[in-house]
PDB file of N, CA and C in Angstrom:
ATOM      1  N   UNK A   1     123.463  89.773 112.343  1.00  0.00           N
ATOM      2  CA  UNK A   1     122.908  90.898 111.619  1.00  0.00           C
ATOM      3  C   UNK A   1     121.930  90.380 110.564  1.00  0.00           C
ATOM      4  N   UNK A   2     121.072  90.711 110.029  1.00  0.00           N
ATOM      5  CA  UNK A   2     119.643  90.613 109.237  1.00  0.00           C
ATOM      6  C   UNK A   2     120.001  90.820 108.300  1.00  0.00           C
ATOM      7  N   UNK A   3     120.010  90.226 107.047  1.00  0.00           N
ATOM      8  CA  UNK A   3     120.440  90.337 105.777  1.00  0.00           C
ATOM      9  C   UNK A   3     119.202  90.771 104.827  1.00  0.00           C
ATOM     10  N   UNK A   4     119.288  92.231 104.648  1.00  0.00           N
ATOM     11  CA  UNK A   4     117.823  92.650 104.120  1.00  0.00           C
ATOM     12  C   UNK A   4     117.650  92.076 102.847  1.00  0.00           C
ATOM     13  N   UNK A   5     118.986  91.606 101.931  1.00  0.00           N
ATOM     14  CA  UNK A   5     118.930  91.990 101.012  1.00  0.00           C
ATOM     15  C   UNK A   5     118.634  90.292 100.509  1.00  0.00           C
ATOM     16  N   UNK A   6     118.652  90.021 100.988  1.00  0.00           N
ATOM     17  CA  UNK A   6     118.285  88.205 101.269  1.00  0.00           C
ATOM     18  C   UNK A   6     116.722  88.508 101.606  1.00  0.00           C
ATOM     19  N   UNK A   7     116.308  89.006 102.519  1.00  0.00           N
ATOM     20  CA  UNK A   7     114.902  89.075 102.791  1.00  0.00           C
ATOM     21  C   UNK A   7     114.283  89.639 101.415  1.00  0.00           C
ATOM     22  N   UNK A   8     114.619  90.583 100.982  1.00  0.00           N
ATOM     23  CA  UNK A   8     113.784  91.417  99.432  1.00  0.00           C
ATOM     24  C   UNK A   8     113.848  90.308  98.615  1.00  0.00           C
ATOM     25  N   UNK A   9     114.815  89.407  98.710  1.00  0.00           N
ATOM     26  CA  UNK A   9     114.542  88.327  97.079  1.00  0.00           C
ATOM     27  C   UNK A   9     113.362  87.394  97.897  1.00  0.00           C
ATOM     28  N   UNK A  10     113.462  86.775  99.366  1.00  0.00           N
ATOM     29  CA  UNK A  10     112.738  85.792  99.621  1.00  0.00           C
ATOM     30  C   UNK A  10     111.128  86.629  99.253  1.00  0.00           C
ATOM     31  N   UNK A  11     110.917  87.289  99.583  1.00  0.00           N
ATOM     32  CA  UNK A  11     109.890  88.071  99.794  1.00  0.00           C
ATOM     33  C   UNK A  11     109.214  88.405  98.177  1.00  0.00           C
ATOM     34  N   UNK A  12     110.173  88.528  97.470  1.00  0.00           N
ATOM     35  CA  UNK A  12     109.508  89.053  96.148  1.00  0.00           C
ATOM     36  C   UNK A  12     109.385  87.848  95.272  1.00  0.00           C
ATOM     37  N   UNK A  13     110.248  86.465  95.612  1.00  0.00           N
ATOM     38  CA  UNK A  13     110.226  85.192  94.733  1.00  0.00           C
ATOM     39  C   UNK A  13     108.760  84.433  95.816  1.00  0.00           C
ATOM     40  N   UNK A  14     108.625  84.708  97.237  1.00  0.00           N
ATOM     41  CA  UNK A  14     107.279  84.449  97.417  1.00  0.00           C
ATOM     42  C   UNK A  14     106.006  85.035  96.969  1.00  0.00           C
ATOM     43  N   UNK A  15     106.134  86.560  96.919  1.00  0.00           N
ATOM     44  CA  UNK A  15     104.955  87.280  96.344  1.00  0.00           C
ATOM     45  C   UNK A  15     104.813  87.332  94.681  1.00  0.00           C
ATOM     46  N   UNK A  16     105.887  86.963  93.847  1.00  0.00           N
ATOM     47  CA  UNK A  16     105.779  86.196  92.506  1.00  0.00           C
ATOM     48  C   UNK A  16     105.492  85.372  91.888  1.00  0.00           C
ATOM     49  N   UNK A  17     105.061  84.479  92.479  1.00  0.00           N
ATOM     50  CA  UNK A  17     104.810  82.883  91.944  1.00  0.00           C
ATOM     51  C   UNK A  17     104.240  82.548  92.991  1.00  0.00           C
ATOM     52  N   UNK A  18     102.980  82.032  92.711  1.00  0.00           N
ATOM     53  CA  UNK A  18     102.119  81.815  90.992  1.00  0.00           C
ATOM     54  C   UNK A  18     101.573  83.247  90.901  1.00  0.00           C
ATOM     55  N   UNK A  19     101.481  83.816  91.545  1.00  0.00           N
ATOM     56  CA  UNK A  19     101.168  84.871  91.054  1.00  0.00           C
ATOM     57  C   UNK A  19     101.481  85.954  90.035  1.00  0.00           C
ATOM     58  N   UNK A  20     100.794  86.541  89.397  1.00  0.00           N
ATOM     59  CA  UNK A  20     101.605  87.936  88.830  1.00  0.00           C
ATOM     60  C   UNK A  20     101.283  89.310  89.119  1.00  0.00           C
ATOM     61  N   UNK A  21     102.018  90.107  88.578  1.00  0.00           N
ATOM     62  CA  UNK A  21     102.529  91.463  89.197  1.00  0.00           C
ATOM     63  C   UNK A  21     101.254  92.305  88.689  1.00  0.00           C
ATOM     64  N   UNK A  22     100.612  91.783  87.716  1.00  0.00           N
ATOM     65  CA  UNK A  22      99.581  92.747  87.455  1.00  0.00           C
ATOM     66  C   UNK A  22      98.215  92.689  88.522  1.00  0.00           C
ATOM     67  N   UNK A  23      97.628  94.007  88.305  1.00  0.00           N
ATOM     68  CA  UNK A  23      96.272  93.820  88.682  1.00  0.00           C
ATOM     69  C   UNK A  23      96.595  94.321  90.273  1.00  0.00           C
ATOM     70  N   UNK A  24      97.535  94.387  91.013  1.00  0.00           N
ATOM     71  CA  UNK A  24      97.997  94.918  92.199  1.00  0.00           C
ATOM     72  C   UNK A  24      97.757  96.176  92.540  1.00  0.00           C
ATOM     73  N   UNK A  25      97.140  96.424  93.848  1.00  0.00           N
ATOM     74  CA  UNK A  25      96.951  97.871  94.283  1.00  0.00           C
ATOM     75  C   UNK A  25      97.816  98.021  95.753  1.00  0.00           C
ATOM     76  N   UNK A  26      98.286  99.800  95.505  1.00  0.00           N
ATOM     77  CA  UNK A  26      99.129  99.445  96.674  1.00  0.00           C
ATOM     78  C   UNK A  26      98.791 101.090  97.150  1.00  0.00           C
ATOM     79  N   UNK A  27      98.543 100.934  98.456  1.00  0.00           N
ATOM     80  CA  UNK A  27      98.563 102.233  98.528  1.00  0.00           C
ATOM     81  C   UNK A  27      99.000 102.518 100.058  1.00  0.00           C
ATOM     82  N   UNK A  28      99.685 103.825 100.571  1.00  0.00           N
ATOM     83  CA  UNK A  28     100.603 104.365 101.397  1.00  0.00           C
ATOM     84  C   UNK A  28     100.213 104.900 102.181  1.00  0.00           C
ATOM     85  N   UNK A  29     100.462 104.993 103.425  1.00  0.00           N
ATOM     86  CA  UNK A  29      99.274 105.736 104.424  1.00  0.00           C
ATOM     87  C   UNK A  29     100.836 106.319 105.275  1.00  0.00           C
ATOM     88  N   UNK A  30     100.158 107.685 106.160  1.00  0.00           N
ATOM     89  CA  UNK A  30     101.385 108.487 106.378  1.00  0.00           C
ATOM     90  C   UNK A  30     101.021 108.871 107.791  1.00  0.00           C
ATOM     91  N   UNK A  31     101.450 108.795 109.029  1.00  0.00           N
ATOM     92  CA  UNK A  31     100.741 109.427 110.429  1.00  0.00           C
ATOM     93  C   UNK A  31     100.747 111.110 110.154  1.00  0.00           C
ATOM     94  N   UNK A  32      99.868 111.702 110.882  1.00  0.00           N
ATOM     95  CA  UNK A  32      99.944 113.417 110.527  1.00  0.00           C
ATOM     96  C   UNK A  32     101.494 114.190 110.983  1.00  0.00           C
ATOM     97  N   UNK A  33     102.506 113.143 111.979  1.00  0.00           N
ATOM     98  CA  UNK A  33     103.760 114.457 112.182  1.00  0.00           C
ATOM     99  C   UNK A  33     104.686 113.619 110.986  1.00  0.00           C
ATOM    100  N   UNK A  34     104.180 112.503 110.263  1.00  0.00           N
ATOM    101  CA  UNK A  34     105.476 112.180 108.633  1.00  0.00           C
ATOM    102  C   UNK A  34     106.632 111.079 109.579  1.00  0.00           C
ATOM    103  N   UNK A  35     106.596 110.816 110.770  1.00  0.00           N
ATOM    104  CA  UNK A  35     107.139 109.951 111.221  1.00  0.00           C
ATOM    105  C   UNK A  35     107.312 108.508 111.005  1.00  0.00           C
ATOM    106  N   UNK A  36     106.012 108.191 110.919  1.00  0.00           N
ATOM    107  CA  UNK A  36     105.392 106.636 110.921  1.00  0.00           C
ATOM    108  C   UNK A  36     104.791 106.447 108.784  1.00  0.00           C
ATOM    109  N   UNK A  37     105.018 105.324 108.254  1.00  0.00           N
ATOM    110  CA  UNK A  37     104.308 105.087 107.609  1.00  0.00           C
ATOM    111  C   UNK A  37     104.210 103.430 107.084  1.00  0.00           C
ATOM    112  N   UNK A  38     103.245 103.316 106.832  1.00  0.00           N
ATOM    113  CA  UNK A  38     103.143 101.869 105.684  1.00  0.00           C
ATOM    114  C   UNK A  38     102.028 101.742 104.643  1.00  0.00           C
ATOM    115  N   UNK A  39     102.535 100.600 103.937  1.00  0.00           N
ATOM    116  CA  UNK A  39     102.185 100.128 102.942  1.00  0.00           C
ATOM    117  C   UNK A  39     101.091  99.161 102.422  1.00  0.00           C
ATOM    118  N   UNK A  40      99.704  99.119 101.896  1.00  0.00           N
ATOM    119  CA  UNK A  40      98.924  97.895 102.008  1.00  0.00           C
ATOM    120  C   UNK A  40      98.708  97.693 100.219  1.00  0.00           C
ATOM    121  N   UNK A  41      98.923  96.605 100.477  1.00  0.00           N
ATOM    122  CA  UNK A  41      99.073  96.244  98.738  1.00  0.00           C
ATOM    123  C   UNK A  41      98.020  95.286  99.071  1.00  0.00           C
ATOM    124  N   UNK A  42      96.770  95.248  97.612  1.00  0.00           N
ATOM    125  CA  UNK A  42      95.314  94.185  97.812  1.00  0.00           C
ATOM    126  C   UNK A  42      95.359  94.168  95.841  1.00  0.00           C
ATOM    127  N   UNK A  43      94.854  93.051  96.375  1.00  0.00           N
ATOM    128  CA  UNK A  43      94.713  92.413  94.818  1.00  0.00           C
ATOM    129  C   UNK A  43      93.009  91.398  94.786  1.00  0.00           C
ATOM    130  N   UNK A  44      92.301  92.368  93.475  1.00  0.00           N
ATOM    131  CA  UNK A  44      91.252  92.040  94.220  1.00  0.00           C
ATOM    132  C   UNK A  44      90.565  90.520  92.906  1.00  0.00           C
ATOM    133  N   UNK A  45      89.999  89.279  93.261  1.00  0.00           N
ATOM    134  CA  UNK A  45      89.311  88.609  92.586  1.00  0.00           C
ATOM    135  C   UNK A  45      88.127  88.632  92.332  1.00  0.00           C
ATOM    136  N   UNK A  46      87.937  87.870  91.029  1.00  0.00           N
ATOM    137  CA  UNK A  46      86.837  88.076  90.595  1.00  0.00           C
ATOM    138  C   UNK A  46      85.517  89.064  90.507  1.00  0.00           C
ATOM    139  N   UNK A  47      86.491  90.433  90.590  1.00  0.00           N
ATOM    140  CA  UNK A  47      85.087  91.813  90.413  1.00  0.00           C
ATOM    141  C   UNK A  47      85.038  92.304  92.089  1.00  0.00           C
ATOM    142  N   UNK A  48      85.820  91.656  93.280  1.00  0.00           N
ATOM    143  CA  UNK A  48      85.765  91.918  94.164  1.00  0.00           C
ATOM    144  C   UNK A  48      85.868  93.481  94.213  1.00  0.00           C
ATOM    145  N   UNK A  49      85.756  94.365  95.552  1.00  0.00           N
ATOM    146  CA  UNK A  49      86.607  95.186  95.190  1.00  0.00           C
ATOM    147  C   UNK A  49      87.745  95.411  95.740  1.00  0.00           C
ATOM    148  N   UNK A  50      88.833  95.721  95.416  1.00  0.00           N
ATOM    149  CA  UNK A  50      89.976  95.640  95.362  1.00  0.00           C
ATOM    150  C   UNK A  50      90.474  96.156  96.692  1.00  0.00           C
ATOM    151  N   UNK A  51      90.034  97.999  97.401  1.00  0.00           N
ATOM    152  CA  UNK A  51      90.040  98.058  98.072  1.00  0.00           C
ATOM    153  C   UNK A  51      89.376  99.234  98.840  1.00  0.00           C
ATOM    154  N   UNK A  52      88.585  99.064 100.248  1.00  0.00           N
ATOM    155  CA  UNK A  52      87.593  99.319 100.943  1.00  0.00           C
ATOM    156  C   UNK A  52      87.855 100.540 102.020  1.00  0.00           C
ATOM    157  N   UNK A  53      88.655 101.744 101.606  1.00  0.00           N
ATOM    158  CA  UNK A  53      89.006 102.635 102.168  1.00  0.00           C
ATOM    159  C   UNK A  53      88.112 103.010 103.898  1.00  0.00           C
ATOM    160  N   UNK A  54      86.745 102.908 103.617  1.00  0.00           N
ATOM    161  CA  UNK A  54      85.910 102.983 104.745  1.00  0.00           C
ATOM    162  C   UNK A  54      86.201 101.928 105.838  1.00  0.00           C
ATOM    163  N   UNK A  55      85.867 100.987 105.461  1.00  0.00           N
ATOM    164  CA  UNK A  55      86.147  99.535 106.144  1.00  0.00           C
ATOM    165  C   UNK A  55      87.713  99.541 106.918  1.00  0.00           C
ATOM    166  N   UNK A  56      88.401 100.134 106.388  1.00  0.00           N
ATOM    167  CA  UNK A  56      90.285 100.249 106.426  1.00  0.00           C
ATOM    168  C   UNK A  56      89.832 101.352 107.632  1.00  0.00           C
ATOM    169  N   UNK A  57      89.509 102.363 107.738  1.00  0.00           N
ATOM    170  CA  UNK A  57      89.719 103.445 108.529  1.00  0.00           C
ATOM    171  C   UNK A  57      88.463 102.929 109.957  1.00  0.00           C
ATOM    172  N   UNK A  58      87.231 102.471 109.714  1.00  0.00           N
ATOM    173  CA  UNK A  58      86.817 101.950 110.214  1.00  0.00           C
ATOM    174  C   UNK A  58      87.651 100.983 111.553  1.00  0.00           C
ATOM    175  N   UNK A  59      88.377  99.719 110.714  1.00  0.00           N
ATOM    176  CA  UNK A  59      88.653  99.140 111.742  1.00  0.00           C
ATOM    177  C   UNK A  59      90.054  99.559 112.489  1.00  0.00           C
ATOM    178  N   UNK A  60      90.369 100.798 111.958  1.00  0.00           N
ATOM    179  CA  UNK A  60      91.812 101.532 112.380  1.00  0.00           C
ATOM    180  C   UNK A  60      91.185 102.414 113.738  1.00  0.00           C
ATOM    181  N   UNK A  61      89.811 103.027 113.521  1.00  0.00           N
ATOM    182  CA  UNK A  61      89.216 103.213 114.736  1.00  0.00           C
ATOM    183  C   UNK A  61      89.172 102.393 115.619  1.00  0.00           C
ATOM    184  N   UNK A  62      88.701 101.220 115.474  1.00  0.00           N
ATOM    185  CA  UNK A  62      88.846 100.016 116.355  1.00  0.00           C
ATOM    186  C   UNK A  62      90.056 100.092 117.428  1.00  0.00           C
ATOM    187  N   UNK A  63      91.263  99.827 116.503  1.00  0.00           N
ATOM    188  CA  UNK A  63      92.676  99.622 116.772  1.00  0.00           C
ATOM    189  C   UNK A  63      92.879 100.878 117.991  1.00  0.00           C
ATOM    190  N   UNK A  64      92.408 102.220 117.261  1.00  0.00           N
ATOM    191  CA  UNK A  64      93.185 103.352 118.136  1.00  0.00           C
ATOM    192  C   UNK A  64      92.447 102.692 119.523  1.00  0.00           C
ATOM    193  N   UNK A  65      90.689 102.937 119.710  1.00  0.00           N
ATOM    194  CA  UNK A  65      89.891 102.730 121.085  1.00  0.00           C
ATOM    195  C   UNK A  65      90.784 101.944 121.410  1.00  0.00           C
ATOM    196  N   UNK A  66      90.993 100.228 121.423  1.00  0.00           N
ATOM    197  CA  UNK A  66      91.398  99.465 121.819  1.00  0.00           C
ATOM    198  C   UNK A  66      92.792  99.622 122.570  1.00  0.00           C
ATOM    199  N   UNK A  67      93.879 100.688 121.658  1.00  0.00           N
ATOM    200  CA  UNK A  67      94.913 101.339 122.532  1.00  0.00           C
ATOM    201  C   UNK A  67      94.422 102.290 123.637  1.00  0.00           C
ATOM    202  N   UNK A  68      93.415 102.979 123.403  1.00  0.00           N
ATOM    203  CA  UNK A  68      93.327 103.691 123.722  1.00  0.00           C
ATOM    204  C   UNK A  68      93.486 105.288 123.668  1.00  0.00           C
ATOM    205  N   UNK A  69      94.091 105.068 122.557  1.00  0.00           N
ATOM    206  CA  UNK A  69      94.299 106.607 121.633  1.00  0.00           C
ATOM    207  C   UNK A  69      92.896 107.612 121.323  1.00  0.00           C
ATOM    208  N   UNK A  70      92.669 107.988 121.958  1.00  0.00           N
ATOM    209  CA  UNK A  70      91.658 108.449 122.033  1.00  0.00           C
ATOM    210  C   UNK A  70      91.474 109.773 120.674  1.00  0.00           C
ATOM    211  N   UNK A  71      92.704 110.557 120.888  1.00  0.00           N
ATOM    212  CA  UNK A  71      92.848 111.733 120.418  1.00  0.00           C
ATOM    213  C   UNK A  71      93.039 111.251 118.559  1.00  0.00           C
ATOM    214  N   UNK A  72      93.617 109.843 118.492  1.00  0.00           N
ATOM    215  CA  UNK A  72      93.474 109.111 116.759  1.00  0.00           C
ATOM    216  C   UNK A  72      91.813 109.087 116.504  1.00  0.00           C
ATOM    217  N   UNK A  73      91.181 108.148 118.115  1.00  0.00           N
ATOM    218  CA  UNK A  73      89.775 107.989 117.615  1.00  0.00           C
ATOM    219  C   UNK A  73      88.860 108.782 117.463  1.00  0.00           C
ATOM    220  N   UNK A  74      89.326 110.122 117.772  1.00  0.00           N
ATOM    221  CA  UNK A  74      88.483 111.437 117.690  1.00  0.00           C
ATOM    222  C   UNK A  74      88.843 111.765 116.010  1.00  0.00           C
ATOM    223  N   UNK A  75      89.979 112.067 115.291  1.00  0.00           N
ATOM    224  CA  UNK A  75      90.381 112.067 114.099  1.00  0.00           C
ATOM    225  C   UNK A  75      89.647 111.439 112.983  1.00  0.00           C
ATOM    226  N   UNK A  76      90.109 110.157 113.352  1.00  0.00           N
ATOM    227  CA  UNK A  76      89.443 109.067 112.536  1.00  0.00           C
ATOM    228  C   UNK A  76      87.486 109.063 112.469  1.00  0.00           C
ATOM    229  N   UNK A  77      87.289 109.032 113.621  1.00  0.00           N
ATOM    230  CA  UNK A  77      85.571 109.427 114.038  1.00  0.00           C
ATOM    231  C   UNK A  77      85.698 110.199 113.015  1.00  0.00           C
ATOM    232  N   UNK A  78      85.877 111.621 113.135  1.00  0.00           N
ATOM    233  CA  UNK A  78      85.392 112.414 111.565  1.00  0.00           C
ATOM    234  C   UNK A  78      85.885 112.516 110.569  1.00  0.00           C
ATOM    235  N   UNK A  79      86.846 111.309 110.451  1.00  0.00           N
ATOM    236  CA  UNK A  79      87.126 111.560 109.323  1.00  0.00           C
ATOM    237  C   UNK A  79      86.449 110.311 108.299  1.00  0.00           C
ATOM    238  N   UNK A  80      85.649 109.348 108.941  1.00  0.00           N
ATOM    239  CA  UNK A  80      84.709 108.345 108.707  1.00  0.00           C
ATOM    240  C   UNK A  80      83.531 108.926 108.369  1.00  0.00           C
ATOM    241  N   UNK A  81      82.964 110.113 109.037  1.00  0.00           N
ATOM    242  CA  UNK A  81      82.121 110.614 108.884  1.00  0.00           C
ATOM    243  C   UNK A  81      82.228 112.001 108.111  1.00  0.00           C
ATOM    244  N   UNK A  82      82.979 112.394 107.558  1.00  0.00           N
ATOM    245  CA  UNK A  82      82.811 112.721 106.413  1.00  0.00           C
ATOM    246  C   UNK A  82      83.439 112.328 105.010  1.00  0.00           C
ATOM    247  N   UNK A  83      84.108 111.314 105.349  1.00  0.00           N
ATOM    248  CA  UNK A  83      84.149 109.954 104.299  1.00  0.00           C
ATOM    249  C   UNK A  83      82.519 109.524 103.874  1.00  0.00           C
ATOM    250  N   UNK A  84      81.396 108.958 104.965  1.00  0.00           N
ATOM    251  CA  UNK A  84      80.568 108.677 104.661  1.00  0.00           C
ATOM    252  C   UNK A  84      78.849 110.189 103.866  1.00  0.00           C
ATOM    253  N   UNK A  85      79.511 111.006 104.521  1.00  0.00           N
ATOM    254  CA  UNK A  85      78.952 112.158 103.914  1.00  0.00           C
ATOM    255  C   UNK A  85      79.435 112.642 102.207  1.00  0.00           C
ATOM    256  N   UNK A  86      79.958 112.277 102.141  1.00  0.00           N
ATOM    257  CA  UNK A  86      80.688 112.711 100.913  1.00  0.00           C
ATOM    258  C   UNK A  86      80.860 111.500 100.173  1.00  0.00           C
ATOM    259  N   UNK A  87      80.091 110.157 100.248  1.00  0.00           N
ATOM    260  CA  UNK A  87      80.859 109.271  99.769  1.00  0.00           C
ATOM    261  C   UNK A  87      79.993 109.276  97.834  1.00  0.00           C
ATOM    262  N   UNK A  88      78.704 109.657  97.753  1.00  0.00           N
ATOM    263  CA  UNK A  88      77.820 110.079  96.560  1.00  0.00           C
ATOM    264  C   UNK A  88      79.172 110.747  95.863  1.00  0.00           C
ATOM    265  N   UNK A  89      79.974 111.665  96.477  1.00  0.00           N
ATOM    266  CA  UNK A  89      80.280 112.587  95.326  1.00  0.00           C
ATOM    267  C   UNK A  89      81.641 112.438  95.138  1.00  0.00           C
ATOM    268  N   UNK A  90      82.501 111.341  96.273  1.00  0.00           N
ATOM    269  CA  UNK A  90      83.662 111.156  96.135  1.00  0.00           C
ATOM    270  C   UNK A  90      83.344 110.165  94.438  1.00  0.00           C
ATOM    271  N   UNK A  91      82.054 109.072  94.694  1.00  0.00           N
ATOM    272  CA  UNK A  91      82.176 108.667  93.774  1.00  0.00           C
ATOM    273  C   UNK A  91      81.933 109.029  92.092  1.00  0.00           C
ATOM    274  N   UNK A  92      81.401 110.110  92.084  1.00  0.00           N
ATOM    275  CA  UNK A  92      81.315 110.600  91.424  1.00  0.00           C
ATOM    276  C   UNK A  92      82.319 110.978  90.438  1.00  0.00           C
ATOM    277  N   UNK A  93      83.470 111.885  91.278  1.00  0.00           N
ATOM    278  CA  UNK A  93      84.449 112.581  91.124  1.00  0.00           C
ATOM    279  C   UNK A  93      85.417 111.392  90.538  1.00  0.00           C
ATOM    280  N   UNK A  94      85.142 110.285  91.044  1.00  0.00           N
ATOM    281  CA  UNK A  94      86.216 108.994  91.120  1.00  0.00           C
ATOM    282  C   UNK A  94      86.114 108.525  89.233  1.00  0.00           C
ATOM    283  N   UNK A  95      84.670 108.576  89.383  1.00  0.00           N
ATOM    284  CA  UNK A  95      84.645 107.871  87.766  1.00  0.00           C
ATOM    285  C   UNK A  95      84.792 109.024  86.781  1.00  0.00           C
ATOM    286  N   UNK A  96      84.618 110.338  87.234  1.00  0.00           N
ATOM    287  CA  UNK A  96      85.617 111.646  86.358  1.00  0.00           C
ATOM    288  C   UNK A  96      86.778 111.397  85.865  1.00  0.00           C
ATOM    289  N   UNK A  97      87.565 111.215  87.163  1.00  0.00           N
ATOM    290  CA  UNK A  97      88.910 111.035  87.315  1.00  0.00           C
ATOM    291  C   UNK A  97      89.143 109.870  86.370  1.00  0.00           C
ATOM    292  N   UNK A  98      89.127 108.646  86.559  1.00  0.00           N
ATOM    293  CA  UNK A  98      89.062 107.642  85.788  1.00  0.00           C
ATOM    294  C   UNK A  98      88.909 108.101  84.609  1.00  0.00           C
ATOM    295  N   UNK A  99      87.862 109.065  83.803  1.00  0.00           N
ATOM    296  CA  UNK A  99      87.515 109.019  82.628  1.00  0.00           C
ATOM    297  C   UNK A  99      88.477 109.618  82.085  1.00  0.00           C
ATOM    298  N   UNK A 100      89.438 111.078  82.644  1.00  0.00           N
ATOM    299  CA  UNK A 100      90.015 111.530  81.951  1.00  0.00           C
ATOM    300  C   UNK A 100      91.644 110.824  81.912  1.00  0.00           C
ATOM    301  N   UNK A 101      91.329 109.808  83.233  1.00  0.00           N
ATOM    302  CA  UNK A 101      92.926 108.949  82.763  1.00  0.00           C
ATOM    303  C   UNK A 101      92.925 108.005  81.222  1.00  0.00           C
ATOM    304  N   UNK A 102      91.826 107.568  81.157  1.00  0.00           N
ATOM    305  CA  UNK A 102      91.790 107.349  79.787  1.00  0.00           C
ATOM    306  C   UNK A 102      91.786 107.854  78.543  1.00  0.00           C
ATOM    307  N   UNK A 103      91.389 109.247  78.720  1.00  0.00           N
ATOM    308  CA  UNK A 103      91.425 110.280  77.534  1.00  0.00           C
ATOM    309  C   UNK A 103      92.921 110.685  77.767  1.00  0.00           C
ATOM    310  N   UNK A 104      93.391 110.678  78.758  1.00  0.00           N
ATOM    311  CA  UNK A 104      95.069 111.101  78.989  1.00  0.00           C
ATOM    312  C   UNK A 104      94.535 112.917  79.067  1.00  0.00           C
ATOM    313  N   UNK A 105      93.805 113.010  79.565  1.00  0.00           N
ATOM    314  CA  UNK A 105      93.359 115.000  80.092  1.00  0.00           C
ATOM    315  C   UNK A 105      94.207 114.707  81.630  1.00  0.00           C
ATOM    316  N   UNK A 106      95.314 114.927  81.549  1.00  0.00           N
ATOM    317  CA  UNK A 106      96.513 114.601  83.235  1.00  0.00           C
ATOM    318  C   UNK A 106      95.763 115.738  83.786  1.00  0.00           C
ATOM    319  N   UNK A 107      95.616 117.081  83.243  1.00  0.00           N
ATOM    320  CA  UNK A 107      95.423 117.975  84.038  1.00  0.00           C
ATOM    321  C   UNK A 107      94.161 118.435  84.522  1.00  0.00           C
ATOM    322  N   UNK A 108      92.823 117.269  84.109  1.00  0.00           N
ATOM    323  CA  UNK A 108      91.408 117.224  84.947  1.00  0.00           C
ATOM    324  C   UNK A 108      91.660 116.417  85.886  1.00  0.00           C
ATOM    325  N   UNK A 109      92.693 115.332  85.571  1.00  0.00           N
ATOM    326  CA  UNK A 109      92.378 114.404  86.292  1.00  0.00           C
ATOM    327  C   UNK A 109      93.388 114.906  87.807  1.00  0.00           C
ATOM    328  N   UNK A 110      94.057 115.670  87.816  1.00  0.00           N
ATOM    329  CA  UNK A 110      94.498 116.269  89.108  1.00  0.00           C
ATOM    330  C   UNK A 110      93.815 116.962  89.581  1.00  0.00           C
ATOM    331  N   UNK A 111      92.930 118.231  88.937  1.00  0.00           N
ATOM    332  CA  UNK A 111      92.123 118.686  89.614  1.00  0.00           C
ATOM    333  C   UNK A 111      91.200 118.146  90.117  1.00  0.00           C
ATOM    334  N   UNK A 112      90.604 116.616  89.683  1.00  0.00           N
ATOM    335  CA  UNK A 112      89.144 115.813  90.436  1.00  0.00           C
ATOM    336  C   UNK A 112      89.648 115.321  91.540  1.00  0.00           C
ATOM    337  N   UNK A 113      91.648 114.844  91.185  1.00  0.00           N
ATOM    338  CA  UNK A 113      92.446 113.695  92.393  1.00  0.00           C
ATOM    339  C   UNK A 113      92.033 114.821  93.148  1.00  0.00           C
ATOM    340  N   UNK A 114      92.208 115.934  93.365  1.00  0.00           N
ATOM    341  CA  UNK A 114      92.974 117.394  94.118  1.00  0.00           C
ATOM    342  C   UNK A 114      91.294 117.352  95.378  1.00  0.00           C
ATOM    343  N   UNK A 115      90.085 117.145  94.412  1.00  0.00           N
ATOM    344  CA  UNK A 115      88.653 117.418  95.058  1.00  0.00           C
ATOM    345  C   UNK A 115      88.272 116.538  95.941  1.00  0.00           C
ATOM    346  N   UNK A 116      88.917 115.005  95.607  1.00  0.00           N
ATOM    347  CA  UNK A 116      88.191 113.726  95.967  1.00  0.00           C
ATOM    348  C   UNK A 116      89.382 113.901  97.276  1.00  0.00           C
ATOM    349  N   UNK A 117      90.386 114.364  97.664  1.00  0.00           N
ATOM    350  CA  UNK A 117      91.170 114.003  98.697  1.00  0.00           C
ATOM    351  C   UNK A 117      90.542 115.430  99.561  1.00  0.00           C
ATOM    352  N   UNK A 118      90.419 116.339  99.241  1.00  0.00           N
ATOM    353  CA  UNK A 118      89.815 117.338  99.648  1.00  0.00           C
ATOM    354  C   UNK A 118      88.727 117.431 100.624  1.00  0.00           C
ATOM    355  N   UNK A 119      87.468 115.834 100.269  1.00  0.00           N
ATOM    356  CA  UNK A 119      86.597 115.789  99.806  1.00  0.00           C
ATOM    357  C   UNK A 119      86.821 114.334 101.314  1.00  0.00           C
ATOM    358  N   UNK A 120      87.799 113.696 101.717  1.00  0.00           N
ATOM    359  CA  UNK A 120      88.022 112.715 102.377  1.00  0.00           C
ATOM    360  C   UNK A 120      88.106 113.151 103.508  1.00  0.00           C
TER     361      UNK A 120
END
């Protein structure tokens, strides 16, 4: 039997050192029936950027053709393309959002989160 709980320390005393916990982005992706999901955590250097949402869905198109999922690569197809139609005003909305997390205004900054996913 698989000792998870042995795996979570190996796993978190490898992803700890030398590293640290700050500066980490992690974000959750969900299939449309809530069945399937995972996790991509990026940590970005030196001004890189951290992480490339287009590029991510991009080569997830790849993945579906290559299965052959046709009915993902039809999804994904527009949803790249109006990722890339919208991308002027996602960014826009993005450095809104940002601004009022710093002023601590929680409740602009849900309505811009609410536009920019809207908006994907």
């Amino acid at each position: 039997m698989f000792n998870w709980k042995e795996f979570d320390e190996m796993m978190n005393e490898m992803f700890s050192f030398p590293f640290d916990n700050k500066g980490w982005d992690k974000k959750t992706f969900k299939s449309s029936d809530g069945t399937t999901s995972y996790t991509i955590m990026t940590k970005g250097f030196g001004g890189e950027p951290k992480f490339n949402e287009l590029e991510f869905l991009k080569a997830k198109l790849e993945k579906a053709v290559e299965n052959q999922d046709f009915e993902q690569a039809v999804e994904l197809r527009d949803k790249i393309k109006s990722f890339e139609e919208n991308k002027e005003k996602i960014s826009e909305l993005q450095s809104k959002l940002d601004e009022c997390v710093k002023k601590q205004e929680y409740e602009k900054a849900i309505e811009y989160r609410d536009k920019i996913k809207s908006l994907k």
